[in-house]
Protein backbone atom coordinates (compact mmCIF):
# COMPACT_ATOMS: atom_id res chain seq x y z
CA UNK A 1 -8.93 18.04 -10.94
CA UNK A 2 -12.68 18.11 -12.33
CA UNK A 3 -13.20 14.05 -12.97
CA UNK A 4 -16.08 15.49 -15.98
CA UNK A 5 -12.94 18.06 -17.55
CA UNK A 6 -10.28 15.35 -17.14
CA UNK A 7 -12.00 12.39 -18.21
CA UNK A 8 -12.20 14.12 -21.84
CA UNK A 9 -7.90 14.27 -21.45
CA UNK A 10 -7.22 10.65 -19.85
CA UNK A 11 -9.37 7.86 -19.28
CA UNK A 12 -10.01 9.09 -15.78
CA UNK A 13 -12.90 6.37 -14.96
CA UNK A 14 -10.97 3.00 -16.16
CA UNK A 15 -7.91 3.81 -14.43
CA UNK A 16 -10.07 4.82 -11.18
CA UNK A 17 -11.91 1.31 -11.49
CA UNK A 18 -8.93 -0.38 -11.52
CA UNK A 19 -7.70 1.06 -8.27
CA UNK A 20 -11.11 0.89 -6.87
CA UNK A 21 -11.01 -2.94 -6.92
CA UNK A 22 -7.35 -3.62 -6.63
CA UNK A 23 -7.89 -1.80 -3.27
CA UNK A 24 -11.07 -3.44 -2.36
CA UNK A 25 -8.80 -6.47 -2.48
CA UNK A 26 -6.44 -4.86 -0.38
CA UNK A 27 -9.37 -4.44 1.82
CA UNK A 28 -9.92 -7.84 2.75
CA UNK A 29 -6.33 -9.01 2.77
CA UNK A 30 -4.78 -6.76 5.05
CA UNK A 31 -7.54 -6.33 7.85
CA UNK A 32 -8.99 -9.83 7.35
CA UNK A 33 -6.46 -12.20 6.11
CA UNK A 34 -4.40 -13.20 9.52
CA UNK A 35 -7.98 -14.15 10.78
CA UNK A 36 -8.32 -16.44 8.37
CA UNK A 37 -5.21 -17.41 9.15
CA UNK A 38 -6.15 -17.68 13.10
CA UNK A 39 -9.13 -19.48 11.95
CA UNK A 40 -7.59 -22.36 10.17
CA UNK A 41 -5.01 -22.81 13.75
CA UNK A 42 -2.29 -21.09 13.37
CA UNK A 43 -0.50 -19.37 15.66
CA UNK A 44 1.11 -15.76 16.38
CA UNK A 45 4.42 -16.56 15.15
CA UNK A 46 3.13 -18.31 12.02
CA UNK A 47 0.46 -15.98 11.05
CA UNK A 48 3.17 -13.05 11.16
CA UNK A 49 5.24 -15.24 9.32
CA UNK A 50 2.81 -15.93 6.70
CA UNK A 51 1.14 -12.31 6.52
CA UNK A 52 5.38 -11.43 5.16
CA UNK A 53 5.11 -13.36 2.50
CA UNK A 54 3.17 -11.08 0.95
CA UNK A 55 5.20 -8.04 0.99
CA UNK A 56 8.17 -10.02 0.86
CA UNK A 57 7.46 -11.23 -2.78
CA UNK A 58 7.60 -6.90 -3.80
CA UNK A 59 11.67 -7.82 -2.64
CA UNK A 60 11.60 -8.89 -6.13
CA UNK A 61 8.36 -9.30 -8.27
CA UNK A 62 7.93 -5.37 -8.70
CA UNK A 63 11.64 -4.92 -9.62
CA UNK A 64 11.91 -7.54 -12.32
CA UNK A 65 8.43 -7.13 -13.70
CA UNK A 66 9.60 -2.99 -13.88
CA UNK A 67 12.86 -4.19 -15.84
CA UNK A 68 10.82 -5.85 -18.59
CA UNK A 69 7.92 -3.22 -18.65
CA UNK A 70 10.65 -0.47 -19.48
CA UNK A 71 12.20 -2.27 -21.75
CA UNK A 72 8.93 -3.53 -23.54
CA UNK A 73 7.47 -0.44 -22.70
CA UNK A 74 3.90 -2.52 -22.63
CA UNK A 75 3.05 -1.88 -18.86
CA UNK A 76 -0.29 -2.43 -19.39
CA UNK A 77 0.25 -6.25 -21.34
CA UNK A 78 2.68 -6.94 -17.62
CA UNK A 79 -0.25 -5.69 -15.62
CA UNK A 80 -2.65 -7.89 -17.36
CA UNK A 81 -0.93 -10.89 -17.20
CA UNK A 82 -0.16 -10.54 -13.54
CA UNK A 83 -3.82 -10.01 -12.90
CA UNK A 84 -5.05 -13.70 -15.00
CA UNK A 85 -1.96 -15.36 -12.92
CA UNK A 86 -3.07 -14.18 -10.07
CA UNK A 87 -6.54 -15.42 -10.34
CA UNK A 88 -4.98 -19.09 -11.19
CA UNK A 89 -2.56 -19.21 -8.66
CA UNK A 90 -5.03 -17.88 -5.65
CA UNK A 91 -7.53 -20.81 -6.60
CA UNK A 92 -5.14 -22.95 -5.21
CA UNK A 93 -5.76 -21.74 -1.65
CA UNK A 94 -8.69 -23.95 -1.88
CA UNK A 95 -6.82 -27.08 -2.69
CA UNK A 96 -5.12 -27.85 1.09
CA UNK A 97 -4.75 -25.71 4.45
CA UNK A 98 -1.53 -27.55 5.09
CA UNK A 99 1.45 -24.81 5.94
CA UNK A 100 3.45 -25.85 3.39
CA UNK A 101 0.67 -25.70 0.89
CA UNK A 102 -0.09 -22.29 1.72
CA UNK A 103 3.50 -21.12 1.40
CA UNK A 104 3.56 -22.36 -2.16
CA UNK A 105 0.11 -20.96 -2.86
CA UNK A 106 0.76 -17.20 -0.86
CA UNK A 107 4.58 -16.90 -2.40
CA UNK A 108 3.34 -17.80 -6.17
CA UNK A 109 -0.01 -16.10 -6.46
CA UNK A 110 1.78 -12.77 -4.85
CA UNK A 111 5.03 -12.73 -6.73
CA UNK A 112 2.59 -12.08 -9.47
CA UNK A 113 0.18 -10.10 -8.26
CA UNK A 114 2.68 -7.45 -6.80
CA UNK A 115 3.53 -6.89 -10.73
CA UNK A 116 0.50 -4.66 -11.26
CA UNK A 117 0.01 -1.92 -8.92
CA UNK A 118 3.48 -0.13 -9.12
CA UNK A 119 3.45 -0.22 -13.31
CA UNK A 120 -0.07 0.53 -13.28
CA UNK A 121 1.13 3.82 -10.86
CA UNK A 122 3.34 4.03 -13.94
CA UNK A 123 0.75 3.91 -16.29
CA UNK A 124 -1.69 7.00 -14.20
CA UNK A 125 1.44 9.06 -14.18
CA UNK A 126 1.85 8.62 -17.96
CA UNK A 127 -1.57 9.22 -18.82
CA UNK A 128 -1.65 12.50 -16.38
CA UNK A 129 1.29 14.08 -18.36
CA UNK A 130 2.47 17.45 -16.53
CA UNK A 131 -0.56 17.11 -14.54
CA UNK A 132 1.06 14.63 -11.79
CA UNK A 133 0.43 16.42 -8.43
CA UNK A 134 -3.75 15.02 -9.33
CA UNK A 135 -2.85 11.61 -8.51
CA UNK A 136 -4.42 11.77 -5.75
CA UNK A 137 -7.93 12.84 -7.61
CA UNK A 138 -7.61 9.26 -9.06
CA UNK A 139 -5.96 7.42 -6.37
CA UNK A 140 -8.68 8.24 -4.55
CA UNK A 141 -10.98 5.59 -5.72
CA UNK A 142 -8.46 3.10 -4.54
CA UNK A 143 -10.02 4.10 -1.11
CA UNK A 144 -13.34 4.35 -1.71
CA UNK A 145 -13.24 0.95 -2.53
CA UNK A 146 -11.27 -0.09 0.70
CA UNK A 147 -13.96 1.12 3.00
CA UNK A 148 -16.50 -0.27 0.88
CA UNK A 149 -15.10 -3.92 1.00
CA UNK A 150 -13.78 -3.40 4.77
CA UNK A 151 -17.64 -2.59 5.65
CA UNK A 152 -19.17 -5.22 3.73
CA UNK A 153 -16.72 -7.91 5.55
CA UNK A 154 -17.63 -6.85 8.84
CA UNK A 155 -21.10 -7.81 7.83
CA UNK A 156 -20.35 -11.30 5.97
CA UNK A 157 -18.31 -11.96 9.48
CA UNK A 158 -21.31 -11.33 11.56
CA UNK A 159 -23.10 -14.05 9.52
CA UNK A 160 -20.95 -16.70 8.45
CA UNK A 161 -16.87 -18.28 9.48
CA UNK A 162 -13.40 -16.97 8.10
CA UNK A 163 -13.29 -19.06 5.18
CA UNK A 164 -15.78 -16.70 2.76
CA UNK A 165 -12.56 -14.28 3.00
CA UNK A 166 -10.49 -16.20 0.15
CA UNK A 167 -13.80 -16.62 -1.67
CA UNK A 168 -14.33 -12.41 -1.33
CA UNK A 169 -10.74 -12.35 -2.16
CA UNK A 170 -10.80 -14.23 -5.41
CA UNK A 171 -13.96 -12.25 -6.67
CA UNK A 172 -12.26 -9.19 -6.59
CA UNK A 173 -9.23 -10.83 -8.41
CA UNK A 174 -11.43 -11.86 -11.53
CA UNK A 175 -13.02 -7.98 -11.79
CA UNK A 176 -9.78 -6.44 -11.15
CA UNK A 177 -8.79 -8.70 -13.97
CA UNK A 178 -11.69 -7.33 -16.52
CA UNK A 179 -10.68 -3.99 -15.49
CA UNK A 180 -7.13 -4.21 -16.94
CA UNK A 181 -8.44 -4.84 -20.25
CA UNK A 182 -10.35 -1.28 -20.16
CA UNK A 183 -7.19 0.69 -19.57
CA UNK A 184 -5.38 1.84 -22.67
CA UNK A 185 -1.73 1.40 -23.11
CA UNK A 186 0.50 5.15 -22.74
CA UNK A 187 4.02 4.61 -23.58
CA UNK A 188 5.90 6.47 -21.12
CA UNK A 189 8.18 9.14 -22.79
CA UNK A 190 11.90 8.29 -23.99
CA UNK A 191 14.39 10.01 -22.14
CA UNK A 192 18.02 11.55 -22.68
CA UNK A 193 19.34 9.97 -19.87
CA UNK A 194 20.45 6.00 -20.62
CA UNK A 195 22.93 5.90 -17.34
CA UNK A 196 22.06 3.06 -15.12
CA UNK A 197 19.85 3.10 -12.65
CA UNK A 198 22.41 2.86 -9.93
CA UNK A 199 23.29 5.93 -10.49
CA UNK A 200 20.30 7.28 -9.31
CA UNK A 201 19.44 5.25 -6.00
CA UNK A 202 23.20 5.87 -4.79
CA UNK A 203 22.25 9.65 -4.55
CA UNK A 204 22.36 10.41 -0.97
CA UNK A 205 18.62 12.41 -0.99
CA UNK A 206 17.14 9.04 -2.68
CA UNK A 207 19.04 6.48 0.34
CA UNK A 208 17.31 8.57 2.59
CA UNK A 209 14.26 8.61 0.82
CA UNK A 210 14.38 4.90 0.31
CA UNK A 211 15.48 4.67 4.24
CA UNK A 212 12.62 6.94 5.14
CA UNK A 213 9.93 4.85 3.11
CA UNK A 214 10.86 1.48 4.50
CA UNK A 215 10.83 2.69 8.36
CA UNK A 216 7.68 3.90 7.77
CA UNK A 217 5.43 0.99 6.32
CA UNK A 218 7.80 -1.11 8.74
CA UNK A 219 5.95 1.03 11.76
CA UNK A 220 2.73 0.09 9.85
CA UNK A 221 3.64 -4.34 10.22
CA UNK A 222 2.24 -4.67 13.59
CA UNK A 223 -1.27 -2.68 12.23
CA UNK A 224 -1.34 -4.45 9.29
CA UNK A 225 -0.58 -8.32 10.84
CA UNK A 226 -2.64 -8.08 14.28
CA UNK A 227 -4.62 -4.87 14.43
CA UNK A 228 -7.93 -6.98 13.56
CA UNK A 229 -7.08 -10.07 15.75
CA UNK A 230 -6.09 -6.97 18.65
CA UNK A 231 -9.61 -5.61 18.56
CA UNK A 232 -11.30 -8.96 18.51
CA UNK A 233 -9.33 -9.77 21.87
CA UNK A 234 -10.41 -6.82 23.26
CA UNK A 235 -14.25 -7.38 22.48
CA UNK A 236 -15.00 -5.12 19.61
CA UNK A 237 -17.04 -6.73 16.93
CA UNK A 238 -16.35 -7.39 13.03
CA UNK A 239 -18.65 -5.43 12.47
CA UNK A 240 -17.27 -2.36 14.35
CA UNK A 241 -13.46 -3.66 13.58
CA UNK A 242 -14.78 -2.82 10.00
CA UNK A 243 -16.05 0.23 10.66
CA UNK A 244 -12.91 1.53 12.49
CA UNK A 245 -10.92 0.02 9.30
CA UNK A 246 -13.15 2.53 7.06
CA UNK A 247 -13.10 5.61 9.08
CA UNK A 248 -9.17 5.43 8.19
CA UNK A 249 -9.36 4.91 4.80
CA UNK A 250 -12.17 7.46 4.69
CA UNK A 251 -9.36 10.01 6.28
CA UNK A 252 -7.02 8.93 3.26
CA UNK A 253 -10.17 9.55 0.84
CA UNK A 254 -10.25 13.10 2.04
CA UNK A 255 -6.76 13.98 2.07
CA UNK A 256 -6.24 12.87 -1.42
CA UNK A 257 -8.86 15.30 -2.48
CA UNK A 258 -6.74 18.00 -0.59
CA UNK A 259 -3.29 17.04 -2.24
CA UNK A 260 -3.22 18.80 -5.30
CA UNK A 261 -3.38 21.69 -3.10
CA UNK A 262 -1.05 21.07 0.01
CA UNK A 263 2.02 19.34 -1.99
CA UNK A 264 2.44 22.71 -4.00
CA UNK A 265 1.70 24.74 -0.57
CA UNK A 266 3.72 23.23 1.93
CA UNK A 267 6.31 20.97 -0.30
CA UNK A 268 7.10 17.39 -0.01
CA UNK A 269 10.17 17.88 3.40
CA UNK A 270 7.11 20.03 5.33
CA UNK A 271 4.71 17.57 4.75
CA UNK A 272 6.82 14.34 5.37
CA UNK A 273 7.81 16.37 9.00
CA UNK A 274 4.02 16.42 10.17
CA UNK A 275 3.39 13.24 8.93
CA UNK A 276 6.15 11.59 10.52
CA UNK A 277 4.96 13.08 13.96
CA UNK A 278 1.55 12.63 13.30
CA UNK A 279 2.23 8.52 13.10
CA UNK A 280 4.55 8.22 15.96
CA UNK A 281 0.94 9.56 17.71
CA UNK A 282 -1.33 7.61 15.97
CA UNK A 283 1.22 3.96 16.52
CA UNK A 284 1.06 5.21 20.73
CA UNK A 285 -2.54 6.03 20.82
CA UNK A 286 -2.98 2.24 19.73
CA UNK A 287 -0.62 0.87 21.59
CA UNK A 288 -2.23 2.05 25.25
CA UNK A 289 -5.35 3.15 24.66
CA UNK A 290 -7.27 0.64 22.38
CA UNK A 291 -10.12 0.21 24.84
CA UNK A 292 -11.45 3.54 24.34
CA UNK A 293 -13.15 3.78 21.16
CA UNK A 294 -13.14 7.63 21.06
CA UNK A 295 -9.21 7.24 21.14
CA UNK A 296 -9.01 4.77 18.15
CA UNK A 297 -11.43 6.63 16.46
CA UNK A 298 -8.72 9.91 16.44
CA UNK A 299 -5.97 7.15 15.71
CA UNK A 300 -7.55 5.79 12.91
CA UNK A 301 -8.49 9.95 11.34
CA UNK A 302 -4.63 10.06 11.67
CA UNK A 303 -4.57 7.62 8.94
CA UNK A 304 -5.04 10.32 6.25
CA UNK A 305 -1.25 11.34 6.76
CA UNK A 306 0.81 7.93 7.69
CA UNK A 307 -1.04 6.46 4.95
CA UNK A 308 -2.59 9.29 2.56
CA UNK A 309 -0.12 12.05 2.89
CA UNK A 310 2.55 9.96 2.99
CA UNK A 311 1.86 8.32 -0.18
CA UNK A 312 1.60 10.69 -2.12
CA UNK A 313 4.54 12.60 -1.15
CA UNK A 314 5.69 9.33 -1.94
CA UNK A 315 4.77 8.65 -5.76
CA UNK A 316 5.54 12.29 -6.65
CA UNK A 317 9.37 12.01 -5.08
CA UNK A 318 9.86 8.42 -7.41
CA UNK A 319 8.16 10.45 -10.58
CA UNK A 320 11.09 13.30 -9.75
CA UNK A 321 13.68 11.17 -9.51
CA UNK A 322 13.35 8.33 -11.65
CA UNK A 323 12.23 9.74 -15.28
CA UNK A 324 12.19 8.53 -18.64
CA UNK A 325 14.08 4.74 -19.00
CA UNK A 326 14.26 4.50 -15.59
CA UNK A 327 10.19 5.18 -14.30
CA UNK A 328 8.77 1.81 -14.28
CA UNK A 329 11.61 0.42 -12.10
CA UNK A 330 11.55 3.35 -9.87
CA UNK A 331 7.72 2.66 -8.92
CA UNK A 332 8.58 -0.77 -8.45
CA UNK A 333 11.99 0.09 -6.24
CA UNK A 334 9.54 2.46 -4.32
CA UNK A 335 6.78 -0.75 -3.47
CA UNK A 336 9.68 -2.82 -2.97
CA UNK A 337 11.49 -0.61 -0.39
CA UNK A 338 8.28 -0.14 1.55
CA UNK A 339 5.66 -2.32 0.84
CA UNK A 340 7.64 -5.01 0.40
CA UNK A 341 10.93 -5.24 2.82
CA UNK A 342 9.18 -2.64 5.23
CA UNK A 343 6.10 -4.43 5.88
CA UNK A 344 7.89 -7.84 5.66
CA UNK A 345 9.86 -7.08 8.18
CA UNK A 346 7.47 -5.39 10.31
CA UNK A 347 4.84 -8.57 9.96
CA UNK A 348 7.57 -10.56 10.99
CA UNK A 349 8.50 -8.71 14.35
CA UNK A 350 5.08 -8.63 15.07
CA UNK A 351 5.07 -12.30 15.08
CA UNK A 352 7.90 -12.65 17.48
CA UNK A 353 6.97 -10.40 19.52
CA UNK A 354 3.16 -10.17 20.17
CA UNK A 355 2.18 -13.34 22.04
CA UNK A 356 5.40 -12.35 24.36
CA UNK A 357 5.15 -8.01 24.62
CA UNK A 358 1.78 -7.29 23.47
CA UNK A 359 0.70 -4.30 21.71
CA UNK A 360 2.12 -2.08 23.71
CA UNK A 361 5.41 -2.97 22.80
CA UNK A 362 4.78 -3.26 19.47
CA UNK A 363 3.44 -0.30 18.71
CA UNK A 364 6.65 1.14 20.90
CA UNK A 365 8.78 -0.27 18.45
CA UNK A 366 6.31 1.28 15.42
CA UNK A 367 6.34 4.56 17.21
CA UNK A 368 10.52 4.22 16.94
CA UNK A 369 10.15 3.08 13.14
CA UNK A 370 8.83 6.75 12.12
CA UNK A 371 10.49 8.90 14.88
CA UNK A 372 14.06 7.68 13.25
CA UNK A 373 12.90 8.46 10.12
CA UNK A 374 12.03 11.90 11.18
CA UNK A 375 15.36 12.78 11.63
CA UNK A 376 16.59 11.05 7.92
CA UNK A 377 14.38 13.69 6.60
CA UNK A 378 15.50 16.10 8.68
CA UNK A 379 19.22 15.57 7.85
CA UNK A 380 18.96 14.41 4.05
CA UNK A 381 15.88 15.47 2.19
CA UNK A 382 15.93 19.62 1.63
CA UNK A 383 13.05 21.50 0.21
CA UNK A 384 13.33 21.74 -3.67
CA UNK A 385 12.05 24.83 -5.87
CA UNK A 386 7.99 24.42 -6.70
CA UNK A 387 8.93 24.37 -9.81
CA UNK A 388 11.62 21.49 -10.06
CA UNK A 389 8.52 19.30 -7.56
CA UNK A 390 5.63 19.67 -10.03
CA UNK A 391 7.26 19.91 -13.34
């Protein structure tokens, strides 16, 4: 997609700042926010335990904010109000460090933050019409602004203590915020089909899809809970911890510029089958040989397919499935499944089992996570016409 050509067609530049700073929020909560939580006292068990909460929330959130953005079919009013409630309910994180506090604070601020990414993934689709394998082209910006934020916090963290990331945190909040008021409202488009929704996840391709998407950001708990406190313990410094966070995401950036091209060459089972094997590497590599930077350097490139790859293969399966009545719920099944119960339940193994395994093990049981979902694609999802994909 040429940004200058499609800009003209959709507002191409306020949906990409949107995901630029959603993501640069991302960018300091997931690498940065169980050091924090170290910082404050906590320990292993507790930080994974706390780290869940976030995903946890997409359980539900995403699914119930989908239900009344279908109905209403005013995604963009649901993002907007998630984004202001966010914003109020974060603040309180600077009321009391007390465990209980921050329970209350981390459950209400994300049950509704996780309201706005999957019905503003809605929203992109909507606005790129028949055009939907160029995703990616937009999606892109959501990394850009990851690497940007995960640089810039290795720097504040050279210069000052853990407690600027909830301040970083909240900035991004208020412009993400701003930039939900630039996007237009695009009504998705009514369709024939009124049956329930049930109908749709109990086909047997979309279990195994759903399966398949929940192993996977499962493998990804024990990166996302202790991959920064790992490297600390093992002498790297935030500074270089940030790079190494950046060099993946600027893997994903690259591979979203490729999609457009590789979903209608290879198909969405192909590419699932080399990402799947691709991750299994990348969770091993990390697992055993962290203390060689060269190594986590080709782990972290790897990133462009258990993250990149897979997402996209991702988004474009829910848009096939789930159409018409049924898309807003569909997104938010899709974060739910994986982003919310997957990672949950990875952040919360890690927390059992880190202080007593290590990495090693953990990343073991990531490296599991995506080989048994190798073979769910493998026996479940078949290769569909080009035509029926990208349609």
């Amino acid at each position: 997609m040429n940004p200058s050509r499609q800009k003209n067609q959709i507002p191409y530049w306020r949906l990409s700042n949107f995901y630029f700073f959603y993501f640069a929020s991302l960018g300091v909560l997931i690498p940065y926010w169980s050091l924090y939580l170290k910082s404050l006292g906590f320990n292993s068990l507790t930080i994974g335990a706390l780290v869940a909460i976030l995903p946890a929330t997409k359980l539900i959130a995403p699914y119930l904010w989908g239900w009344i953005a279908d109905h209403s079919r005013r995604s963009m009013w649901i993002i907007r109000i998630g984004c202001v409630l966010s914003i109020m309910s974060f603040s309180l994180v600077f009321i009391s460090h007390e465990l209980a506090w921050l329970v209350f604070v981390m459950v209400l601020f994300s049950f509704f933050w996780n309201a706005t990414l999957p019905q503003f993934e809605a929203m992109t689709l909507n606005h790129l019409g028949d055009d939907t394998h160029h995703y990616s082209m937009v999606r892109l910006w959501g990394s850009l602004g990851f690497i940007v934020i995960a640089v810039v916090m290795g720097e504040l963290l050279g210069n000052y203590d853990a407690d600027v990331i909830p301040v970083v945190v909240l900035i991004t909040f208020i412009i993400i915020s701003i930039t939900s008021f630039m996007v237009p409202e695009k009504l998705n488009t009514p369709h024939v089909d009124h049956s329930p929704i049930w109908h749709v996840i109990k086909q047997p391709k979309v279990l195994a899809f759903l399966t398949v998407c929940f192993l996977m950001l499962c493998s990804h708990g024990p990166y996302y809970t202790f991959y920064t406190i790992y490297l600390e313990e093992l002498g790297y410094s935030s500074r270089m911890i940030g790079i190494l966070w950046a060099v993946g995401v600027l893997a994903e950036v690259i591979i979203f510029l490729l999609m457009h091209r590789l979903l209608p060459a290879f198909g969405v089972r192909k590419l699932l089958f080399i990402t799947l094997l691709l991750t299994t590497l990348r969770w091993l590599i990390i697992g055993f040989y962290a203390d060689n930077l060269t190594m986590l350097v080709i782990a972290q490139l790897i990133h462009a397919f258990s993250f990149g790859v897979f997402h996209s293969v991702g988004i474009s399966l829910v848009h096939q499935y789930f159409t018409g009545s049924h898309q807003g719920r569909g997104q938010a099944l899709y974060a739910s499944v994986s982003f919310g119960a997957g990672v949950a339940v990875g952040s919360l193994i890690s927390g059992l089992l880190w202080d007593q395994w290590g990495a090693g093990a953990l990343f073991v049981f990531a490296s599991c996570c995506t080989v048994l979902a190798f073979f769910i694609v493998w026996r479940f999802i078949q290769p569909l016409p080009v035509n029926d994909q990208y349609s």
